[in-house]
C-alpha atoms as a PDB file:
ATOM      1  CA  UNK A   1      12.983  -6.250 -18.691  1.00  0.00           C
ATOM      2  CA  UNK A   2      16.057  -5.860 -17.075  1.00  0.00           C
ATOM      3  CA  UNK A   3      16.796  -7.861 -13.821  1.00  0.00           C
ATOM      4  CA  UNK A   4      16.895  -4.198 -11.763  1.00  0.00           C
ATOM      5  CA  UNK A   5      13.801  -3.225 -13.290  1.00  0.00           C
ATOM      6  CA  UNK A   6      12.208  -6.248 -12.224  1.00  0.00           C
ATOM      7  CA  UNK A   7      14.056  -5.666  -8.755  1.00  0.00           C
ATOM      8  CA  UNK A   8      12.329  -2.426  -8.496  1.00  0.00           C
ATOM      9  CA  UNK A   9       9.209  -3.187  -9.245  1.00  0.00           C
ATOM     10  CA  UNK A  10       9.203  -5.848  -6.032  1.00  0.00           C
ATOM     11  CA  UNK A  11      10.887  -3.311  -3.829  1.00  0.00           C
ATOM     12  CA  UNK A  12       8.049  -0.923  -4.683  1.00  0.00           C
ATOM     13  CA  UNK A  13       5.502  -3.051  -4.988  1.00  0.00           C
ATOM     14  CA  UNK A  14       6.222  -4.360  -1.111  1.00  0.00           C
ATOM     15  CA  UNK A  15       6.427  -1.140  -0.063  1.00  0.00           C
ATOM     16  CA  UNK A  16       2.831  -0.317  -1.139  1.00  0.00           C
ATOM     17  CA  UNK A  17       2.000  -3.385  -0.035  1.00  0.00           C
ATOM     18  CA  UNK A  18       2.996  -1.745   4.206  1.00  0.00           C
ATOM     19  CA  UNK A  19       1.485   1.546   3.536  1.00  0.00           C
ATOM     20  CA  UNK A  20      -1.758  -0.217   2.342  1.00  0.00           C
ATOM     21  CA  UNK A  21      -1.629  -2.242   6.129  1.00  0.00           C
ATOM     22  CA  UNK A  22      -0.665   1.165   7.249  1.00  0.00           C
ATOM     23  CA  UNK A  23      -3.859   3.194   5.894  1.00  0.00           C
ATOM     24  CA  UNK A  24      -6.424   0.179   6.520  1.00  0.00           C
ATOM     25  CA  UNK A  25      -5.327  -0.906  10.095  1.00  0.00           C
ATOM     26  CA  UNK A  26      -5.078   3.244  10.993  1.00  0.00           C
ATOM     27  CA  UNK A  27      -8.274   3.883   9.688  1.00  0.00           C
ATOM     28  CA  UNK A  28      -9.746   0.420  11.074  1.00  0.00           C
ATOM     29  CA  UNK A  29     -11.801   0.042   7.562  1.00  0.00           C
ATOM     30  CA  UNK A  30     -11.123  -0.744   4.136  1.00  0.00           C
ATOM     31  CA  UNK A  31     -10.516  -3.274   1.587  1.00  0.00           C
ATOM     32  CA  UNK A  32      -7.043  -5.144   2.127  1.00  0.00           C
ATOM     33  CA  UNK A  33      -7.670  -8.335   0.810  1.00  0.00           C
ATOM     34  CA  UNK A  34      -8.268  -7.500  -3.024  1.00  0.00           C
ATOM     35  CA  UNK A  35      -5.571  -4.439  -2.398  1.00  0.00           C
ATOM     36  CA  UNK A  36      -2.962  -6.597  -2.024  1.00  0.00           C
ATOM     37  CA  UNK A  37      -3.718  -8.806  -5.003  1.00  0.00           C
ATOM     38  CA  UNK A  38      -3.670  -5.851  -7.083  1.00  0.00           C
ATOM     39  CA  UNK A  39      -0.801  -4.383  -6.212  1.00  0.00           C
ATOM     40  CA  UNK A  40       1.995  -6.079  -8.551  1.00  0.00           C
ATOM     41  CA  UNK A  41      -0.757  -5.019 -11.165  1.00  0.00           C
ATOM     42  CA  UNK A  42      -1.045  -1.299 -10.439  1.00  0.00           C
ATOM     43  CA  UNK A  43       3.077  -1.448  -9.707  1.00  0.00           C
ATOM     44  CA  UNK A  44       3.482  -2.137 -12.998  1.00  0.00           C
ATOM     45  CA  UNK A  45       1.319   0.382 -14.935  1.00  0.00           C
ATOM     46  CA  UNK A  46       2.530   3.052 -12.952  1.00  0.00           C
ATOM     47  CA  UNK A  47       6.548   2.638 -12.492  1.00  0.00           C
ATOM     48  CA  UNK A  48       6.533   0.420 -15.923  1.00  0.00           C
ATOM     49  CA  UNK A  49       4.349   0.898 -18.587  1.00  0.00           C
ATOM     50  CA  UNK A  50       1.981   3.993 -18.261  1.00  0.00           C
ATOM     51  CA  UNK A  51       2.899   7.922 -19.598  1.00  0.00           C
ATOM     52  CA  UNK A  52       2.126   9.560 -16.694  1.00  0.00           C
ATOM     53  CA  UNK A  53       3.752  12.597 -15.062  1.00  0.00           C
ATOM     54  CA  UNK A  54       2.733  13.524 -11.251  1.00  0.00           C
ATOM     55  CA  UNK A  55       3.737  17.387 -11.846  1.00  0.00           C
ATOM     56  CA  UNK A  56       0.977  17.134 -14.715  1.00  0.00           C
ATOM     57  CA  UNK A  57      -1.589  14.596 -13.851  1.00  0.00           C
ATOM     58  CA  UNK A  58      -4.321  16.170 -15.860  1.00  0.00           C
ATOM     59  CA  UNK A  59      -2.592  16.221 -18.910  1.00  0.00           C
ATOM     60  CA  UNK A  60      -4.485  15.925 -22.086  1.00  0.00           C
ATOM     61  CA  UNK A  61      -2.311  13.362 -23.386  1.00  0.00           C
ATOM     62  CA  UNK A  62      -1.445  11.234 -20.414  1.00  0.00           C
ATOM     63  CA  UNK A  63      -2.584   7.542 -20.289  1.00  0.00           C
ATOM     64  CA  UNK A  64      -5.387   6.871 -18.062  1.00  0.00           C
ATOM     65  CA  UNK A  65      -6.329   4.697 -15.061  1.00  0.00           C
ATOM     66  CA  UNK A  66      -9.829   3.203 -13.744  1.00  0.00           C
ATOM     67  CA  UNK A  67     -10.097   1.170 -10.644  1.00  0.00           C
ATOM     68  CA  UNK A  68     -13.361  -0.518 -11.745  1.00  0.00           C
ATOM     69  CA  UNK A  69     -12.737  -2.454  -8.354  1.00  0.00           C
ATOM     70  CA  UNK A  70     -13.347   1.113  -6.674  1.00  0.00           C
ATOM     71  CA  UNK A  71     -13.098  -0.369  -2.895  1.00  0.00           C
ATOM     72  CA  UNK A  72      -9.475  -1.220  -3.343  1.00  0.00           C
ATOM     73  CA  UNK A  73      -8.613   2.168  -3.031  1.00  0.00           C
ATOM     74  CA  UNK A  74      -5.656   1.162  -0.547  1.00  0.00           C
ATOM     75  CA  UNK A  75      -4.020  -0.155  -3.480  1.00  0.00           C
ATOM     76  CA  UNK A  76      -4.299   3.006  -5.494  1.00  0.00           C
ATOM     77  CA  UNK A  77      -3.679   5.327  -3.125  1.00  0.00           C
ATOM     78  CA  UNK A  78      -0.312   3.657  -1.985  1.00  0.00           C
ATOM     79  CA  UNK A  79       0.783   3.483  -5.747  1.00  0.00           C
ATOM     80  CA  UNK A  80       0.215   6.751  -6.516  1.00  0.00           C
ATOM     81  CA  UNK A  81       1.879   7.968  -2.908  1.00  0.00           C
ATOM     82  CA  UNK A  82       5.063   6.573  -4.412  1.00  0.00           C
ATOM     83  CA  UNK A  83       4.485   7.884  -7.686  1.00  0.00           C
ATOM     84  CA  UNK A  84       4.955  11.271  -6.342  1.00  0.00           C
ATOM     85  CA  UNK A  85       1.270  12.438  -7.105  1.00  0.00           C
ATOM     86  CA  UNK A  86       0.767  13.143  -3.235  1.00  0.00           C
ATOM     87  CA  UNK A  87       3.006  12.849  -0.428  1.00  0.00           C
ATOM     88  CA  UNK A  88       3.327   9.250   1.143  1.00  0.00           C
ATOM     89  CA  UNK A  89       2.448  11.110   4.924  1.00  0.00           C
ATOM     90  CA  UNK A  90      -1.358  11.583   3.135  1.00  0.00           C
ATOM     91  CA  UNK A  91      -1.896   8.248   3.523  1.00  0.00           C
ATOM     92  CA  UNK A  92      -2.605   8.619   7.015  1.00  0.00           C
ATOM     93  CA  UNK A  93      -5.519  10.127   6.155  1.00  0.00           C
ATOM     94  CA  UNK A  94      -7.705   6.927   4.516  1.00  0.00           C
ATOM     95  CA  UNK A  95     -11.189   7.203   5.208  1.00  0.00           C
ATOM     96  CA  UNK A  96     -11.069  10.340   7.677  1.00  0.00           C
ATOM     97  CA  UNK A  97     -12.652  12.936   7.453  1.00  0.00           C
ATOM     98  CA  UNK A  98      -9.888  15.186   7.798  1.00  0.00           C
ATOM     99  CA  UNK A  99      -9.094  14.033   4.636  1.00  0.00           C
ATOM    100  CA  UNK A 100     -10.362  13.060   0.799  1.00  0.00           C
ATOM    101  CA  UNK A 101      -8.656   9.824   0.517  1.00  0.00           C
ATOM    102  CA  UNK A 102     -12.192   8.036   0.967  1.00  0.00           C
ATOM    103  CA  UNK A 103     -12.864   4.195   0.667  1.00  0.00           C
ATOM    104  CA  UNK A 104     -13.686   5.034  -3.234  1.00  0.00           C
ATOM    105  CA  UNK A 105     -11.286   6.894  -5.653  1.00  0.00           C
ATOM    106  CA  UNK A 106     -12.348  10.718  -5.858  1.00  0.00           C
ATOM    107  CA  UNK A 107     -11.482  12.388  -9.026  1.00  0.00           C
ATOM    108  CA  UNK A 108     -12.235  15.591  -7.398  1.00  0.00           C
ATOM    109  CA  UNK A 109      -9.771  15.772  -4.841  1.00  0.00           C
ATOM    110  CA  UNK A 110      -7.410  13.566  -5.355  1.00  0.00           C
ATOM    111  CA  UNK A 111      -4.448  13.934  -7.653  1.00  0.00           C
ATOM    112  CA  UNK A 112      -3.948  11.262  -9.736  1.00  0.00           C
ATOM    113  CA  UNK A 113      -7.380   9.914  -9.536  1.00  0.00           C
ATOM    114  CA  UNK A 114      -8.928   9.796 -13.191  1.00  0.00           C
ATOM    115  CA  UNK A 115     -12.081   8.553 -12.727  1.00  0.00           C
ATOM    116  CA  UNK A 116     -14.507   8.258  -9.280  1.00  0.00           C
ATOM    117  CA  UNK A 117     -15.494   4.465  -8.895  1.00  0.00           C
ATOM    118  CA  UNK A 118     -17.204   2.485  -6.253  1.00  0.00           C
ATOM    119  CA  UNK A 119     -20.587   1.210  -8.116  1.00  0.00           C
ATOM    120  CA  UNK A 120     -19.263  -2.175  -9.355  1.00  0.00           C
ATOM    121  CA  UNK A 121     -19.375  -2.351 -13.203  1.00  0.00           C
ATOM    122  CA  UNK A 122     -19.206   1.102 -13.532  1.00  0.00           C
ATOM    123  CA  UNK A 123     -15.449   1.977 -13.966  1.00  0.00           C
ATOM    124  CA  UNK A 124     -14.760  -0.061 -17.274  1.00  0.00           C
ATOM    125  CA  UNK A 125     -18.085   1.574 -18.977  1.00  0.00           C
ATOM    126  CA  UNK A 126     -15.995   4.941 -18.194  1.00  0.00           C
ATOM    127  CA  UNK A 127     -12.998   3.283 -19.503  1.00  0.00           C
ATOM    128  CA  UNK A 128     -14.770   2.606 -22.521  1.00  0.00           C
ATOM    129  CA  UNK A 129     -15.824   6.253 -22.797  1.00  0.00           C
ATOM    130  CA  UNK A 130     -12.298   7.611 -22.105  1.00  0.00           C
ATOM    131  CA  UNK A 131     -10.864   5.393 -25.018  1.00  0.00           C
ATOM    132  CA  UNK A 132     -14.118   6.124 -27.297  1.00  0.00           C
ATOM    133  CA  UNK A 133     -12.959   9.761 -26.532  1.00  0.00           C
ATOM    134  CA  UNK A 134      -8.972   9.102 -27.259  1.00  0.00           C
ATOM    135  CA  UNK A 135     -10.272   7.706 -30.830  1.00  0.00           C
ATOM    136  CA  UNK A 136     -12.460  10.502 -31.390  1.00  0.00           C
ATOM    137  CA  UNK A 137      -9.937  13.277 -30.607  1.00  0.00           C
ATOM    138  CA  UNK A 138      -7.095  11.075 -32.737  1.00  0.00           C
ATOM    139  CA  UNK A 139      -5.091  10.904 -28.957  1.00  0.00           C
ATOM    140  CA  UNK A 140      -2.684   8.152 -28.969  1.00  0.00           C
ATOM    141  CA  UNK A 141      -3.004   7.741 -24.986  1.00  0.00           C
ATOM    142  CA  UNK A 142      -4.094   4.512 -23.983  1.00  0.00           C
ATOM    143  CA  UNK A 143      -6.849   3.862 -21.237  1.00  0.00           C
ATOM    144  CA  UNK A 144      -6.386   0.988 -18.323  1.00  0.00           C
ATOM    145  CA  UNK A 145      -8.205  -0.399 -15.611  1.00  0.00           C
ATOM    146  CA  UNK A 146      -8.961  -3.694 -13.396  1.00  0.00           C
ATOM    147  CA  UNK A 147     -11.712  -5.072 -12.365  1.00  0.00           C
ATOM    148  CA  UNK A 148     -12.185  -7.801  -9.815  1.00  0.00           C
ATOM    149  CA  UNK A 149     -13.408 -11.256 -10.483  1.00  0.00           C
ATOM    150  CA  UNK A 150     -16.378 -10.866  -8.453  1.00  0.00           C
ATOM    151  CA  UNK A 151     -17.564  -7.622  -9.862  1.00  0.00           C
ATOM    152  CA  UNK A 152     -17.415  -9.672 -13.244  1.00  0.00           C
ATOM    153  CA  UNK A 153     -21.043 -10.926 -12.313  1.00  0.00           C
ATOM    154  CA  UNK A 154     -22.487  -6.913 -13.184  1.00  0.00           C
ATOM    155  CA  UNK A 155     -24.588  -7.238 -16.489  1.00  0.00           C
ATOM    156  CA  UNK A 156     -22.998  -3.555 -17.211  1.00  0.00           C
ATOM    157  CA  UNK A 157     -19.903  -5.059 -17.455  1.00  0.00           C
ATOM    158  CA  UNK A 158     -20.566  -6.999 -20.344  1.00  0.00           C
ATOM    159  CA  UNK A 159     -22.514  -4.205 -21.735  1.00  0.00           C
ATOM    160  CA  UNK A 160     -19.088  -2.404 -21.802  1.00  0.00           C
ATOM    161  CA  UNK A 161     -17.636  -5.065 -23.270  1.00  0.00           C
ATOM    162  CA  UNK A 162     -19.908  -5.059 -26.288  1.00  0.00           C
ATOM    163  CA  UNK A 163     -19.253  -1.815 -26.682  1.00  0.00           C
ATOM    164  CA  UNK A 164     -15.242  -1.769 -26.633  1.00  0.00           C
ATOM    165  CA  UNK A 165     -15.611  -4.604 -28.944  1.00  0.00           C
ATOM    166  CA  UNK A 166     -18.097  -2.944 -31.274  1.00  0.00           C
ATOM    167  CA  UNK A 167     -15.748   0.700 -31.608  1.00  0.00           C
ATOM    168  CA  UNK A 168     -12.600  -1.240 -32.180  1.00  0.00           C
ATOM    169  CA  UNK A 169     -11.115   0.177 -29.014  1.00  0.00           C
ATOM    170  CA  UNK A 170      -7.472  -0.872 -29.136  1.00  0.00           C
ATOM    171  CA  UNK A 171      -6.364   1.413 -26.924  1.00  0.00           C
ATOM    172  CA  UNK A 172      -8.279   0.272 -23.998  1.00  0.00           C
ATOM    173  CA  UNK A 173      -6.664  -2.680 -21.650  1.00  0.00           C
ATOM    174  CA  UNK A 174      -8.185  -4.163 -18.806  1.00  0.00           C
ATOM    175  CA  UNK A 175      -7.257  -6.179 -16.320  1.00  0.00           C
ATOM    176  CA  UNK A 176      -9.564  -8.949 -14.011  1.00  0.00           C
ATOM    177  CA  UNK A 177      -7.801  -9.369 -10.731  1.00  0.00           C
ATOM    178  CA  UNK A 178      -8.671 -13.341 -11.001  1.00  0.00           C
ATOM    179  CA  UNK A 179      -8.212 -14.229  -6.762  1.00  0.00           C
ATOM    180  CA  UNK A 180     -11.098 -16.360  -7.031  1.00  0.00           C
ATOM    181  CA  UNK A 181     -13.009 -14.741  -4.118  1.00  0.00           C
ATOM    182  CA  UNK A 182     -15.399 -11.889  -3.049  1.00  0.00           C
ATOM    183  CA  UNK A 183     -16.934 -10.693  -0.115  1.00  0.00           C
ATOM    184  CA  UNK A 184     -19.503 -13.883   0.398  1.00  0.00           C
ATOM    185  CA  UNK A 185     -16.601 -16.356  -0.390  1.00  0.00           C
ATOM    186  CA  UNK A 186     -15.427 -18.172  -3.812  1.00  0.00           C
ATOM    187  CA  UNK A 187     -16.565 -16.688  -6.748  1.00  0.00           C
ATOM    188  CA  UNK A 188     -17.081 -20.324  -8.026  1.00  0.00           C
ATOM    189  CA  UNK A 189     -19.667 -20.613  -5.209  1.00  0.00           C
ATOM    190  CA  UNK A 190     -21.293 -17.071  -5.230  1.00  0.00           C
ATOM    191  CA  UNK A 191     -21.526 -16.734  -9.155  1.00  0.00           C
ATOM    192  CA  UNK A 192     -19.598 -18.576 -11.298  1.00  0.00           C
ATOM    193  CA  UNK A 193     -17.641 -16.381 -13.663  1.00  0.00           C
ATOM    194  CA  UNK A 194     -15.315 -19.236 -15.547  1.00  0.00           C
ATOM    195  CA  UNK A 195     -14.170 -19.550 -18.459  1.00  0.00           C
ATOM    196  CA  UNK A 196     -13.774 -16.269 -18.529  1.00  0.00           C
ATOM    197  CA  UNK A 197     -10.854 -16.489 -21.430  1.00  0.00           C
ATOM    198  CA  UNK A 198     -13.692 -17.656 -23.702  1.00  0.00           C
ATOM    199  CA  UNK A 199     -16.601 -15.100 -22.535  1.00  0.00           C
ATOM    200  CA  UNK A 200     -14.213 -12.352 -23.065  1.00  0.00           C
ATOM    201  CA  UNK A 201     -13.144 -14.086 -26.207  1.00  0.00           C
ATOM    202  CA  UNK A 202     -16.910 -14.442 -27.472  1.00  0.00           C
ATOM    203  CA  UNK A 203     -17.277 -10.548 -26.778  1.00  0.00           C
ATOM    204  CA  UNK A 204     -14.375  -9.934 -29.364  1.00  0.00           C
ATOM    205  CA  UNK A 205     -11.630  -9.227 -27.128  1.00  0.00           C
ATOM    206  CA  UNK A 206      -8.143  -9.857 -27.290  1.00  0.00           C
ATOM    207  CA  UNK A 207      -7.329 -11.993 -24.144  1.00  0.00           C
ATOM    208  CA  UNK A 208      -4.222 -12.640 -22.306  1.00  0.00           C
ATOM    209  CA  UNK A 209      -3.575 -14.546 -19.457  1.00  0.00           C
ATOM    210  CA  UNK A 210      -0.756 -14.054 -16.957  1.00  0.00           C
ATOM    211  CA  UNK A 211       0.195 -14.890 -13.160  1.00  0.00           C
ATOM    212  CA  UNK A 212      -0.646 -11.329 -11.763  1.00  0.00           C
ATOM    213  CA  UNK A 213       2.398 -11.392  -9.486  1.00  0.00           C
ATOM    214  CA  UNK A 214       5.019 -12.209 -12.300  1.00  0.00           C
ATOM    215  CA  UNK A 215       6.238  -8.469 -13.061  1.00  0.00           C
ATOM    216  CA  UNK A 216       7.819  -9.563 -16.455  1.00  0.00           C
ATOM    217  CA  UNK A 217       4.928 -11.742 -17.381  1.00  0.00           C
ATOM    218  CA  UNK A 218       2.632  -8.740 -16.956  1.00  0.00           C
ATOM    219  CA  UNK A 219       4.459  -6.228 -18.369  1.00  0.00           C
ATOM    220  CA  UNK A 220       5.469  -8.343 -21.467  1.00  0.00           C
ATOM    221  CA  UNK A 221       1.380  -8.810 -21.763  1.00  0.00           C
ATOM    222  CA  UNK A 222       0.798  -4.769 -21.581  1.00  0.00           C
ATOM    223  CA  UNK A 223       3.018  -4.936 -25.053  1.00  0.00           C
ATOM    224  CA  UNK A 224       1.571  -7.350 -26.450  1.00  0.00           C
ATOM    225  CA  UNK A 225      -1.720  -5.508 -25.479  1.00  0.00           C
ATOM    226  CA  UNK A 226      -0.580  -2.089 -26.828  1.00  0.00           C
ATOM    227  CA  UNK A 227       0.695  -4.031 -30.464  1.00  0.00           C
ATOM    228  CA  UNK A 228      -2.893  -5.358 -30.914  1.00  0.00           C
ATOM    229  CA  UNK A 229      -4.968  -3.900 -33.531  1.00  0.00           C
ATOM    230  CA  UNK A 230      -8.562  -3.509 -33.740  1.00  0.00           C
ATOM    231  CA  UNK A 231      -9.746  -5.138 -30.728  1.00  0.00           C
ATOM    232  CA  UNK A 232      -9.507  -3.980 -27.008  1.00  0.00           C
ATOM    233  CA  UNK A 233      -7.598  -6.393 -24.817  1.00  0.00           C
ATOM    234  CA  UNK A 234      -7.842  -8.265 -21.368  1.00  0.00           C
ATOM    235  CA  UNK A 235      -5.666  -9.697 -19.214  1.00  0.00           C
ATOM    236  CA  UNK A 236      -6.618 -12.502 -17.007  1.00  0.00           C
ATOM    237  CA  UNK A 237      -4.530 -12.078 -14.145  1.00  0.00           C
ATOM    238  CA  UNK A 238      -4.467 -14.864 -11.582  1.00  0.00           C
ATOM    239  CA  UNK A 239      -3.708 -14.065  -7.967  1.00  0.00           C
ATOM    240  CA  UNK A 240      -3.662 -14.662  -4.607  1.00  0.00           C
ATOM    241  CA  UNK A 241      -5.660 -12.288  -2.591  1.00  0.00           C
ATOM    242  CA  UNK A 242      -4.510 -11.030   0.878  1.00  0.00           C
ATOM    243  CA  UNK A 243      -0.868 -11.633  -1.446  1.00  0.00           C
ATOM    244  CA  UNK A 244       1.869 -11.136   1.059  1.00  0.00           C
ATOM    245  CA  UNK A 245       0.507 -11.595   4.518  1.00  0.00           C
ATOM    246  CA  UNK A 246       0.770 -15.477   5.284  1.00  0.00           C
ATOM    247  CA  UNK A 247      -2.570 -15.263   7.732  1.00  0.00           C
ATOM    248  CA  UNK A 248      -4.808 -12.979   4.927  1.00  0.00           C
ATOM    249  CA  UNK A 249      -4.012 -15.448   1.661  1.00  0.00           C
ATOM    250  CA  UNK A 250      -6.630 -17.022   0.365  1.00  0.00           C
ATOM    251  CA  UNK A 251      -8.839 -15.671   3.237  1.00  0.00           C
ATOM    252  CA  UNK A 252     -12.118 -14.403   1.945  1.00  0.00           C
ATOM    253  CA  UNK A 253     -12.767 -12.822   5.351  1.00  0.00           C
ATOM    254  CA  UNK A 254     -10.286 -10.107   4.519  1.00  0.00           C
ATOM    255  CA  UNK A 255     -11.986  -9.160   1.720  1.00  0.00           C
ATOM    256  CA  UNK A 256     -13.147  -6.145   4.000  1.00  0.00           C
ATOM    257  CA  UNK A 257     -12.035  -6.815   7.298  1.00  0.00           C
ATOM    258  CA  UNK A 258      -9.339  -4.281   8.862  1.00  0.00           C
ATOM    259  CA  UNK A 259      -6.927  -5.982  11.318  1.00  0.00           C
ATOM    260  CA  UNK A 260      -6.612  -5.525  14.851  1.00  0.00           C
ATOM    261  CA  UNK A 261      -3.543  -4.089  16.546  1.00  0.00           C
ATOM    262  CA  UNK A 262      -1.888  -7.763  16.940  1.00  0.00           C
ATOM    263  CA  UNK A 263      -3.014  -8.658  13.637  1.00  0.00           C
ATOM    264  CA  UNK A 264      -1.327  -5.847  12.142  1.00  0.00           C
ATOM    265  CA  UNK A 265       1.851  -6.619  14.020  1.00  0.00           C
ATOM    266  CA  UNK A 266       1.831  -9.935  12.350  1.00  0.00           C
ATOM    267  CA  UNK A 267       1.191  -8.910   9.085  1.00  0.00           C
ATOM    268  CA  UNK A 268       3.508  -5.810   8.974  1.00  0.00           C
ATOM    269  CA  UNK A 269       6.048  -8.695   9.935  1.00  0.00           C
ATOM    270  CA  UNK A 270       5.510 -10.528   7.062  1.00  0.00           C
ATOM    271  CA  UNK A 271       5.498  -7.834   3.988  1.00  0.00           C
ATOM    272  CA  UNK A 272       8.809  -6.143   6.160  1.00  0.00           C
ATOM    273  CA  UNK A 273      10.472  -9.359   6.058  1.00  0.00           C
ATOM    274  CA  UNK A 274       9.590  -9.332   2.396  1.00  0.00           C
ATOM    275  CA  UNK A 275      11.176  -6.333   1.757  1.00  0.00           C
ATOM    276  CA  UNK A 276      14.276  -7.095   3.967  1.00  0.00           C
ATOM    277  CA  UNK A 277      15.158  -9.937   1.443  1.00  0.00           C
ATOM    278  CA  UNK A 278      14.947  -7.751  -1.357  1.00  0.00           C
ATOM    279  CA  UNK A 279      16.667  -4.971  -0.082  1.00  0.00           C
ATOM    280  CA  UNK A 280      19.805  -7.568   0.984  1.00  0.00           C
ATOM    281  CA  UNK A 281      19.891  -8.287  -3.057  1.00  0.00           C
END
């Protein structure tokens, strides 16, 4: 990847990174923590690797998207704001009820939005369906999603797994946003989930691991995903949740926790002096 490609990528990423303070600290809910430990993720299939076209998003040969995570919907939503699915100024409507843009992606209303998720465990079983379905109908899109390291602990998970194994689905990539915490603090605590390289492994996947804010490093490991035959394919992404607000890192009380008007002010400070360096470049 090019060194302005990878330039890009940061630039956008940060700015989804404000507009996802923007729509949680507006709304005073939402999911911030595991939002912004996504986000270099979701940057990356959308601006990098994924066919996609905003003026078409229901195209029958478009690659597809599942937020298994389903509560990180500020993540989404920002990301496909600066896609051009939806204008930016919708953002302002997370979680009201003037609005669709709900805590959980809705297929329904929301352009962009392939698959409604929220029940933990859920989205990669549809993943698997929507890749069973590319197979069947000899589609050469490819089907994506990312769970969360906490939402590993679902049994259905692992029922999905079996079956993306079993069907040979190498068109199916997911992601595990590994940030090592959930809503009740470290996943090593809560339920440990490690070594999940070998679990997946054991299932028959293909796994990868990366450091989930690397751009490069994750887009070289979509390629390597997409070359892979006969298997589907994780990545193991390790990040830092509450990534780019010094005060939210590594915080497992902002797992779900909307700032306050000062906090905000602090944290808008940090991501815009982010940005400020990148834009000087």
């Amino acid at each position: 990847m090019q060194a302005n490609e990878l330039h890009e990528l940061a630039v956008t990423a940060t700015k989804a990174r404000l507009l996802a303070l923007d729509m949680v600290h507006t709304a005073a809910s939402g999911h911030i923590g595991g939002s912004l430990s996504a986000m270099d993720i979701l940057t990356t299939l959308y601006f990098h690797t994924m066919k996609v076209d905003p003026k078409a998003p229901q195209s029958p040969d478009r690659d597809r998207f599942v937020l298994s995570k389903g509560h990180c919907t500020p993540a989404l939503y920002a990301v496909l704001a600066l896609r051009g699915f939806f204008p930016v100024e919708d953002c302002k409507l997370f979680r009201s009820i003037k609005g669709h843009y709900s805590g959980h992606p809705d297929m329904k209303h929301v352009r962009g939005v392939d698959m409604s998720t929220g029940s933990l465990g859920q989205g990669i079983s549809a993943a698997v369906g929507m890749a069973i379905a590319g197979k069947c109908d000899k589609k050469d899109y490819r089907v994506y999603a990312v769970l969360g390291d906490g939402e590993i602990a679902e049994g259905q998970v692992w029922e999905a797994a079996m079956a993306a194994a079993k069907y040979h689905l190498d068109n199916l990539c997911a992601f595990v946003d590994v940030n090592g915490l959930q809503i009740d603090g470290a996943t090593a605590d809560v339920m440990p989930s490690e070594p999940l390289d070998q679990k997946f492994a054991a299932f028959g996947w293909n796994v990868l691991k990366v450091d989930g804010h690397d751009y490069e490093a994750i887009a070289m490991a979509l390629e390597r995903a997409a070359a892979e035959k006969g298997a589907p394919t994780v990545i193991l992404a390790r990040t830092v949740k509450g990534k780019g607000v010094s005060f939210m890192e590594n915080d497992a009380g902002w797992h779900g926790k909307a700032p306050n008007d000062e906090q905000y002010a602090l944290a808008k400070a940090d991501v815009e002096a982010i940005l400020a360096g990148l834009e000087a470049k």
